[in-house]
C-alpha atoms as a PDB file:
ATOM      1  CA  UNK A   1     101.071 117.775  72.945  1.00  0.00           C
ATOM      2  CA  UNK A   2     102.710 119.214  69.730  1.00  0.00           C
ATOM      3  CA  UNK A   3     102.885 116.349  66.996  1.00  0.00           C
ATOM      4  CA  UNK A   4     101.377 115.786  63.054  1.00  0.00           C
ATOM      5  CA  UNK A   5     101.041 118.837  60.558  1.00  0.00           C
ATOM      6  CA  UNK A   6     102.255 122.178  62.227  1.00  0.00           C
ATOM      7  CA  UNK A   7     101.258 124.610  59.713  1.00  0.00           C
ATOM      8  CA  UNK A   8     103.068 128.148  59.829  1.00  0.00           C
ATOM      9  CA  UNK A   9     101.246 130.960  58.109  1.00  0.00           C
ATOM     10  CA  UNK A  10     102.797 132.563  54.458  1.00  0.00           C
ATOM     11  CA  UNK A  11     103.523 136.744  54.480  1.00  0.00           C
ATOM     12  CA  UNK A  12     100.366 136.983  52.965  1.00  0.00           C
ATOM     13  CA  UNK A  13      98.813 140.932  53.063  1.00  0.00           C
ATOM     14  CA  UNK A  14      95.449 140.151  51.933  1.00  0.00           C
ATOM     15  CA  UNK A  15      93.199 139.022  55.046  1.00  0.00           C
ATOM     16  CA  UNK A  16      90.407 137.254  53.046  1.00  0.00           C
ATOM     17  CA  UNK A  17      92.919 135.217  51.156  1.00  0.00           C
ATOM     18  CA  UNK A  18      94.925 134.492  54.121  1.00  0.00           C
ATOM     19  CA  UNK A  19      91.522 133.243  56.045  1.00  0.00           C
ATOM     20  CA  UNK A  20      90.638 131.107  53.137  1.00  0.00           C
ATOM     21  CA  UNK A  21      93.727 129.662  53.046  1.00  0.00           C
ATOM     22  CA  UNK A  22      94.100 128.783  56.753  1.00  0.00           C
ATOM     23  CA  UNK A  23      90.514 127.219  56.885  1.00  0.00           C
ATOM     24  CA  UNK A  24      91.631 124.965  53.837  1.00  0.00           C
ATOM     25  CA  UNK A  25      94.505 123.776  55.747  1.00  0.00           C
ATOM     26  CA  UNK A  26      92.505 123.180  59.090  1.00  0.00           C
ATOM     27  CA  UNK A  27      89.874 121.521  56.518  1.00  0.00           C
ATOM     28  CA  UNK A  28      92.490 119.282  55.486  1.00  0.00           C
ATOM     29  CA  UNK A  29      93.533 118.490  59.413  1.00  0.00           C
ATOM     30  CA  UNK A  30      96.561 120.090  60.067  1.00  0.00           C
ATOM     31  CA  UNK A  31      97.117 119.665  63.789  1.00  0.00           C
ATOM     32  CA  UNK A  32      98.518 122.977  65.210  1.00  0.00           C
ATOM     33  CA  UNK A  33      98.488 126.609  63.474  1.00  0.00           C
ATOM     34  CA  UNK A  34     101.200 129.209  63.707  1.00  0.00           C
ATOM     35  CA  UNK A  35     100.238 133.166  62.876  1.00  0.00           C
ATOM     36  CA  UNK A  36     103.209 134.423  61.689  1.00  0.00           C
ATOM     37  CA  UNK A  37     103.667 137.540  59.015  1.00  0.00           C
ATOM     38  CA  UNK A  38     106.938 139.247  59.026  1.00  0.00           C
ATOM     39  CA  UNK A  39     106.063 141.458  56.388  1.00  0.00           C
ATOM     40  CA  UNK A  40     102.304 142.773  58.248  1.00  0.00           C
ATOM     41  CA  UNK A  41     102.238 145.810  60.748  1.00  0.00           C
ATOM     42  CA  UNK A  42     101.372 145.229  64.112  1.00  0.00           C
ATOM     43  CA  UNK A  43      97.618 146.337  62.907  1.00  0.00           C
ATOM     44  CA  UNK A  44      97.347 144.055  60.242  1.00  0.00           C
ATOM     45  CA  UNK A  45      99.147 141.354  62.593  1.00  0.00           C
ATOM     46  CA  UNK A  46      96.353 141.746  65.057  1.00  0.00           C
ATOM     47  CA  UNK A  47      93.842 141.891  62.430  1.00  0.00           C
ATOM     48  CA  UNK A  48      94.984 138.891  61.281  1.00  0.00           C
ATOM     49  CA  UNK A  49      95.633 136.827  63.870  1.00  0.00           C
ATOM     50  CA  UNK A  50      92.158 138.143  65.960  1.00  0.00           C
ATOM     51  CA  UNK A  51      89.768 136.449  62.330  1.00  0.00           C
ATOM     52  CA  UNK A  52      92.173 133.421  62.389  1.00  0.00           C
ATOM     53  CA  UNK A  53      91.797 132.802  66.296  1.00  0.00           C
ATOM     54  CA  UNK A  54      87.829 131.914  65.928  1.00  0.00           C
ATOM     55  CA  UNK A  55      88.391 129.231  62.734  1.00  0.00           C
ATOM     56  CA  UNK A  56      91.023 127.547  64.556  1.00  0.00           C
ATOM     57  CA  UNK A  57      88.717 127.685  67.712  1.00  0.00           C
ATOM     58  CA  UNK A  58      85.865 125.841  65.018  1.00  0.00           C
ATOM     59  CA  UNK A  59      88.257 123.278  64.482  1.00  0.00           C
ATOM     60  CA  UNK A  60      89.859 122.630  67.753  1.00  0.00           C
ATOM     61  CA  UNK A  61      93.208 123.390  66.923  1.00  0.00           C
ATOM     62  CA  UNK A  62      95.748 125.016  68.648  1.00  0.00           C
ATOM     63  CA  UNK A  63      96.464 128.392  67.438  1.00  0.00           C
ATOM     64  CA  UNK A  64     100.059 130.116  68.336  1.00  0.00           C
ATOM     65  CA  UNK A  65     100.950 133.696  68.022  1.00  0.00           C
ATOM     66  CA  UNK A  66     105.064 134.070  66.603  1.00  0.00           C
ATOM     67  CA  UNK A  67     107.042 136.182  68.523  1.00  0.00           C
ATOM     68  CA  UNK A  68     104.469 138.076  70.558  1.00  0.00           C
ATOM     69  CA  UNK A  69     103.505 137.417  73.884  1.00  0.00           C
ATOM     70  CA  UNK A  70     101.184 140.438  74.126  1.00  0.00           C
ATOM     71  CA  UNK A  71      99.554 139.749  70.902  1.00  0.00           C
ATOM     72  CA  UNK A  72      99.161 136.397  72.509  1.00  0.00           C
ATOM     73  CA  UNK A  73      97.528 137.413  75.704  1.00  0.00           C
ATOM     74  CA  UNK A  74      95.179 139.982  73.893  1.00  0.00           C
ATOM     75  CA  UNK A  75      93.621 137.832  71.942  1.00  0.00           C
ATOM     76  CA  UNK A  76      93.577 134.850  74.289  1.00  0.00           C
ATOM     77  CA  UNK A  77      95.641 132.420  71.687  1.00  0.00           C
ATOM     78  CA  UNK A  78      96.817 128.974  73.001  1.00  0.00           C
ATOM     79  CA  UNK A  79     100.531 129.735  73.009  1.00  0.00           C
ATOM     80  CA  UNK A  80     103.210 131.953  71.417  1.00  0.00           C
ATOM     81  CA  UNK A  81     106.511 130.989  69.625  1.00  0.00           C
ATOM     82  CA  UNK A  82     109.915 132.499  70.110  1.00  0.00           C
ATOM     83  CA  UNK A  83     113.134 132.922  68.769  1.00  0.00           C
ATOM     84  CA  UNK A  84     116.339 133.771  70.211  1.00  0.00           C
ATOM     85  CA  UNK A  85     116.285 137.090  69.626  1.00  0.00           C
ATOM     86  CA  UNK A  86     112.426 137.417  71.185  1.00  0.00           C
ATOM     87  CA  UNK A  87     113.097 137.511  74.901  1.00  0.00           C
ATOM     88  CA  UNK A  88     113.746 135.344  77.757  1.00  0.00           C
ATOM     89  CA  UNK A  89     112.244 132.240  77.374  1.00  0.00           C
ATOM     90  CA  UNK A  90     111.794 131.868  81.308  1.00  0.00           C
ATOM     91  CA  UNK A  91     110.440 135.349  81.565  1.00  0.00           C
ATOM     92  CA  UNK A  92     108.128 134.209  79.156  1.00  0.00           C
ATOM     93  CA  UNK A  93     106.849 131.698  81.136  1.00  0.00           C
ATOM     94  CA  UNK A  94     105.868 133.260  84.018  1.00  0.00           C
ATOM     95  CA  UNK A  95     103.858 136.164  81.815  1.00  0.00           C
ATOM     96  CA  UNK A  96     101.970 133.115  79.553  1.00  0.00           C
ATOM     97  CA  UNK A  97     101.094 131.218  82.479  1.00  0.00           C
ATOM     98  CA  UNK A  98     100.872 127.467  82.791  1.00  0.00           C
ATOM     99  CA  UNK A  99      98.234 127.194  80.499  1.00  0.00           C
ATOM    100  CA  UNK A 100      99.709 128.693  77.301  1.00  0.00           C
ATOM    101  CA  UNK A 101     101.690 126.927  75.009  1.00  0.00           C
ATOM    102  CA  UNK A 102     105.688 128.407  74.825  1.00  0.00           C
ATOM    103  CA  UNK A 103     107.622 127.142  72.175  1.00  0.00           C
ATOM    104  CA  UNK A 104     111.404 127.772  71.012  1.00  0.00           C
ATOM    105  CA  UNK A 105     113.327 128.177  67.641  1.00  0.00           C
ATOM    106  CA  UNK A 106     116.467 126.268  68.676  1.00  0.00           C
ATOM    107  CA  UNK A 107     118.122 126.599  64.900  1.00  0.00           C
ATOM    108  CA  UNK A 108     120.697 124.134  64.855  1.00  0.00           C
ATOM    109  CA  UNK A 109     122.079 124.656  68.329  1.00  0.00           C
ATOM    110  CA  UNK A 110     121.306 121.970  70.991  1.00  0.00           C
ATOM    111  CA  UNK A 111     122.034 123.553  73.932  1.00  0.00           C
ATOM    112  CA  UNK A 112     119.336 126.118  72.746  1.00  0.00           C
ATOM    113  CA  UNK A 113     116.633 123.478  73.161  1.00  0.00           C
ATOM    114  CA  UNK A 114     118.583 122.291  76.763  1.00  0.00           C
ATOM    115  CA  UNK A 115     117.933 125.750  77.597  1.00  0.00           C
ATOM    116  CA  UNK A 116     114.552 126.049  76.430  1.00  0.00           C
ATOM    117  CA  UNK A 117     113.223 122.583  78.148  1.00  0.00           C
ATOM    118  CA  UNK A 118     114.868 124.043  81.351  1.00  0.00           C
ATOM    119  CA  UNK A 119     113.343 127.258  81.010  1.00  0.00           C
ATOM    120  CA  UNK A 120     109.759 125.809  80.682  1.00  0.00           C
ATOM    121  CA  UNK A 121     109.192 126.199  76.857  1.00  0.00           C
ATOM    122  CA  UNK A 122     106.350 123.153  75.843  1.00  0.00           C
ATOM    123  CA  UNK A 123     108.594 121.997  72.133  1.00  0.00           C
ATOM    124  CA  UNK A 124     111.757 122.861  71.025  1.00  0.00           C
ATOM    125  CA  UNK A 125     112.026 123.412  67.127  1.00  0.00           C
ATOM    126  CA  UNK A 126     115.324 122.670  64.942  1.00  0.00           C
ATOM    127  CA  UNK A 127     115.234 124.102  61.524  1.00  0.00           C
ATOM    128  CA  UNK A 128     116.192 124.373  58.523  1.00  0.00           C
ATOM    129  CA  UNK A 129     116.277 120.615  58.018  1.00  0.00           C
ATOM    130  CA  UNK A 130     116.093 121.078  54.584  1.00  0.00           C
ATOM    131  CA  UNK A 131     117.081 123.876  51.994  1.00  0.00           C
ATOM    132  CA  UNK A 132     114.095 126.574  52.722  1.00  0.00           C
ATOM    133  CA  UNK A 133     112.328 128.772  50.303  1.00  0.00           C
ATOM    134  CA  UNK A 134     111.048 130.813  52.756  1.00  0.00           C
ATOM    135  CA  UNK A 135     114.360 131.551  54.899  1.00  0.00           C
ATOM    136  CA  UNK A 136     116.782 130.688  52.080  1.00  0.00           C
ATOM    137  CA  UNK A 137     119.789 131.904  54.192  1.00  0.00           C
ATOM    138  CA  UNK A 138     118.954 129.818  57.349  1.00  0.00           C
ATOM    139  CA  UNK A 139     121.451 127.538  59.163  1.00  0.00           C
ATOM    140  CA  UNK A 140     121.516 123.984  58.100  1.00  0.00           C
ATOM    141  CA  UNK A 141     120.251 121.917  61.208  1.00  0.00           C
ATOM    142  CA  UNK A 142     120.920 118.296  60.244  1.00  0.00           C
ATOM    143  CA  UNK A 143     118.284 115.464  60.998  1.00  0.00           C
ATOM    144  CA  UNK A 144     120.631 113.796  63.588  1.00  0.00           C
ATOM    145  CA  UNK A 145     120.029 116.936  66.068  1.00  0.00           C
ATOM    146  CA  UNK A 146     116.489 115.009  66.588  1.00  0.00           C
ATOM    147  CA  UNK A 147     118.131 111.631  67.090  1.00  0.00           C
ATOM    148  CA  UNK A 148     120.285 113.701  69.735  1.00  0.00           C
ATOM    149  CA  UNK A 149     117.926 115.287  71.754  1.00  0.00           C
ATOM    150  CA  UNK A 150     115.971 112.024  72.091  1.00  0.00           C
ATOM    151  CA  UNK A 151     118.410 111.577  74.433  1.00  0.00           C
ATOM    152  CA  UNK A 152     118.093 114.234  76.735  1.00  0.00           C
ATOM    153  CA  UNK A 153     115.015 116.327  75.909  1.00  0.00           C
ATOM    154  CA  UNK A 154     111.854 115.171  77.098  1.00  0.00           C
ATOM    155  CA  UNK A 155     109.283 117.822  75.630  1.00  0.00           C
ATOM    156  CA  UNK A 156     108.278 117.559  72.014  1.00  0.00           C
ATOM    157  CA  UNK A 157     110.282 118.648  68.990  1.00  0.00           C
ATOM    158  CA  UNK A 158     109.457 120.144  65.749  1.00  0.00           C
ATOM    159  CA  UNK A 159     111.602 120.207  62.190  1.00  0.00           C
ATOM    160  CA  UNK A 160     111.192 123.266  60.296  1.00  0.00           C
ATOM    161  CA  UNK A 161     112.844 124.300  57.398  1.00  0.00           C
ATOM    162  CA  UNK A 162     112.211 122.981  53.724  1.00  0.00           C
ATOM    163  CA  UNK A 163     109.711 120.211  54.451  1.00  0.00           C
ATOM    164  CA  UNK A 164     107.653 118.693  51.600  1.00  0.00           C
ATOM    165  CA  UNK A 165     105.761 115.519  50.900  1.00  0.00           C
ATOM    166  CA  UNK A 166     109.195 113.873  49.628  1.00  0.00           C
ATOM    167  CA  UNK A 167     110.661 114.656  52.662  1.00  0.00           C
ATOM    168  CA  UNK A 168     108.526 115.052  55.646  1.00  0.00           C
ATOM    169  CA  UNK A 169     108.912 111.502  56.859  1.00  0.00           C
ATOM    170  CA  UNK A 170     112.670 111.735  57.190  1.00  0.00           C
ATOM    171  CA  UNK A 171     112.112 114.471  59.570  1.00  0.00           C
ATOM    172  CA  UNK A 172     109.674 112.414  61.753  1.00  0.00           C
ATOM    173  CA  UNK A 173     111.679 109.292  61.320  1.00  0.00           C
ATOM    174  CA  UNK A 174     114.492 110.765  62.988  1.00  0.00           C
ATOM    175  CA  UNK A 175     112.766 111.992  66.119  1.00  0.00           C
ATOM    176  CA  UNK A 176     110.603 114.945  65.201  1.00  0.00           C
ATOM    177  CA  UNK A 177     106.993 114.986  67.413  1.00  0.00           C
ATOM    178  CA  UNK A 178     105.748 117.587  64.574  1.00  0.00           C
ATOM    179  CA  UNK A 179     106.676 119.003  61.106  1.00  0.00           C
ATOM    180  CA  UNK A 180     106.032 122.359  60.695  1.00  0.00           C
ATOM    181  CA  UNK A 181     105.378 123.647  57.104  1.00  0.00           C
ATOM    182  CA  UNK A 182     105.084 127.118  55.041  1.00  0.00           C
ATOM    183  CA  UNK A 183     105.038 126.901  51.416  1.00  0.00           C
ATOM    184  CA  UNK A 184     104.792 123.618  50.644  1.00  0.00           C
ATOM    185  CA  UNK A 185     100.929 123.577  52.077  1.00  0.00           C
ATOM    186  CA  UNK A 186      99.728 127.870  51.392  1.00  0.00           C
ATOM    187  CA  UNK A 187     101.313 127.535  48.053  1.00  0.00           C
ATOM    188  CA  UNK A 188     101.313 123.891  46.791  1.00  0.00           C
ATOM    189  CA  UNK A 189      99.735 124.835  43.463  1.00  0.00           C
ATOM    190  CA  UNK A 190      98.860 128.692  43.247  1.00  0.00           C
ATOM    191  CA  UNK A 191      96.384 130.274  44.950  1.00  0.00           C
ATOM    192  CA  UNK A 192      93.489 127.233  44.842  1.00  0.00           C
ATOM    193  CA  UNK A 193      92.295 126.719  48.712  1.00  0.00           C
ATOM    194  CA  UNK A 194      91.332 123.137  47.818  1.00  0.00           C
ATOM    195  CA  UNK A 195      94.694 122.934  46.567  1.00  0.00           C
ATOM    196  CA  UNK A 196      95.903 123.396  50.103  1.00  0.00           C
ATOM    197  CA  UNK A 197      93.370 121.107  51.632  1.00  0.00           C
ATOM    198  CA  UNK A 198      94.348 118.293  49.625  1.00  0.00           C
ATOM    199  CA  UNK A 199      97.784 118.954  50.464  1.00  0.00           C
ATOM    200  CA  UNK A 200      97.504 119.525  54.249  1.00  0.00           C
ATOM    201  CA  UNK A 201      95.465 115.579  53.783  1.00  0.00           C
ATOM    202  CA  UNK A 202      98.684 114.110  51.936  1.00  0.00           C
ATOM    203  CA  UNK A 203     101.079 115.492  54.816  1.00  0.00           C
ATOM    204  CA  UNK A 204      98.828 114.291  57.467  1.00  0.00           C
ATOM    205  CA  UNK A 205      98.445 110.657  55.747  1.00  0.00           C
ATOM    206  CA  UNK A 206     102.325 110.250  55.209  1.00  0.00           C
ATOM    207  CA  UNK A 207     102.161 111.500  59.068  1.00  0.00           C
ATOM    208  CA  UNK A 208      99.518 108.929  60.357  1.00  0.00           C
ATOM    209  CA  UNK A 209     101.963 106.457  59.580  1.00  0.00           C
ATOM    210  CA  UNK A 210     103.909 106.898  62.512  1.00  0.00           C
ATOM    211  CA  UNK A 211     101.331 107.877  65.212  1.00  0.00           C
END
């Protein structure tokens, strides 16, 4: 199941500093890890993602390509995440099998994550909850989508978009499984890994809270 500290990868070009920042995080016990690097070629993707794939192995945690399946089934990762504009979520499916892990950027839109549940897709995501640094221009999706799709959505969901430690528990307190988080754990304080693994422990404590 998706739920705690979903931790979504910075644009980072340098491999060694992106590996020593995702091992901080997992260090710190983020519970699910997203490779995602808009601004990497596909060889530095798949460089990328193939040295994270064995540290989040280490640690047992779920490791998710974004927005490539094939990427996905290459290396063998536990799931891939996709948005709208990725490909048919039913389609993808069938090609991930029932063992992978599909999950859905539903922005603000809730008969996106209707859709997405329908088609097969393991969480729905709503984002941005909050104002976001690292998609500045992204719909607002307010916190009562979560309280909404309660109702009628019976896989996990995930808030994206702007999430701190001074916010994070508003997000899970309105129905979010999972909280999934860019700058505010890679770059809490520079470019310190401990700084991140002290940071990935103060999300997950505010997070125990409601386990």
């Amino acid at each position: 199941m998706i739920k705690g500290l979903y931790a979504v990868t910075p644009d980072e070009q340098n491999t060694d500093v992106l590996l020593a920042k995702v091992e901080a995080a997992l260090r710190g016990g983020i519970n699910v890890l997203q490779y995602r690097n808009k601004h990497a070629d596909h060889k530095l993707q798949t460089q990328q993602a193939r040295a994270i794939l064995p540290l989040c192995r280490q640690y047992q945690v779920p490791f998710i390509i974004n927005d490539s399946i094939k990427l996905c089934l290459t290396l063998d990762a536990d799931g891939v995440h996709l948005g709208a504009d990725d490909g048919n979520l039913a389609e993808a499916r069938v090609r991930l099998g029932a063992g992978k892990i599909l999950g859905a950027s539903c922005y603000n839109r809730m008969d996106l994550a209707l859709a997405a549940a329908e088609a097969g897709a393991d969480y729905a995501a709503f984002g941005a909850c909050f104002a976001s640094g690292t998609k500045p221009n992204a719909l607002a999706a307010p916190l009562s989508l979560f309280t909404q799709a309660r109702q009628s959505i019976d896989i996990p969901l995930v808030a994206i978009g702007g999430i701190n430690l001074g916010n994070a528990a508003q997000a899970i307190e309105a129905g979010a499984n999972a909280i999934a988080v860019v700058g505010a754990l890679f770059n809490p304080a520079g470019e310190a890994g401990q700084s991140v693994e002290a940071t990935a422990r103060q999300f997950s404590q505010i997070l125990s809270t409601y386990q």
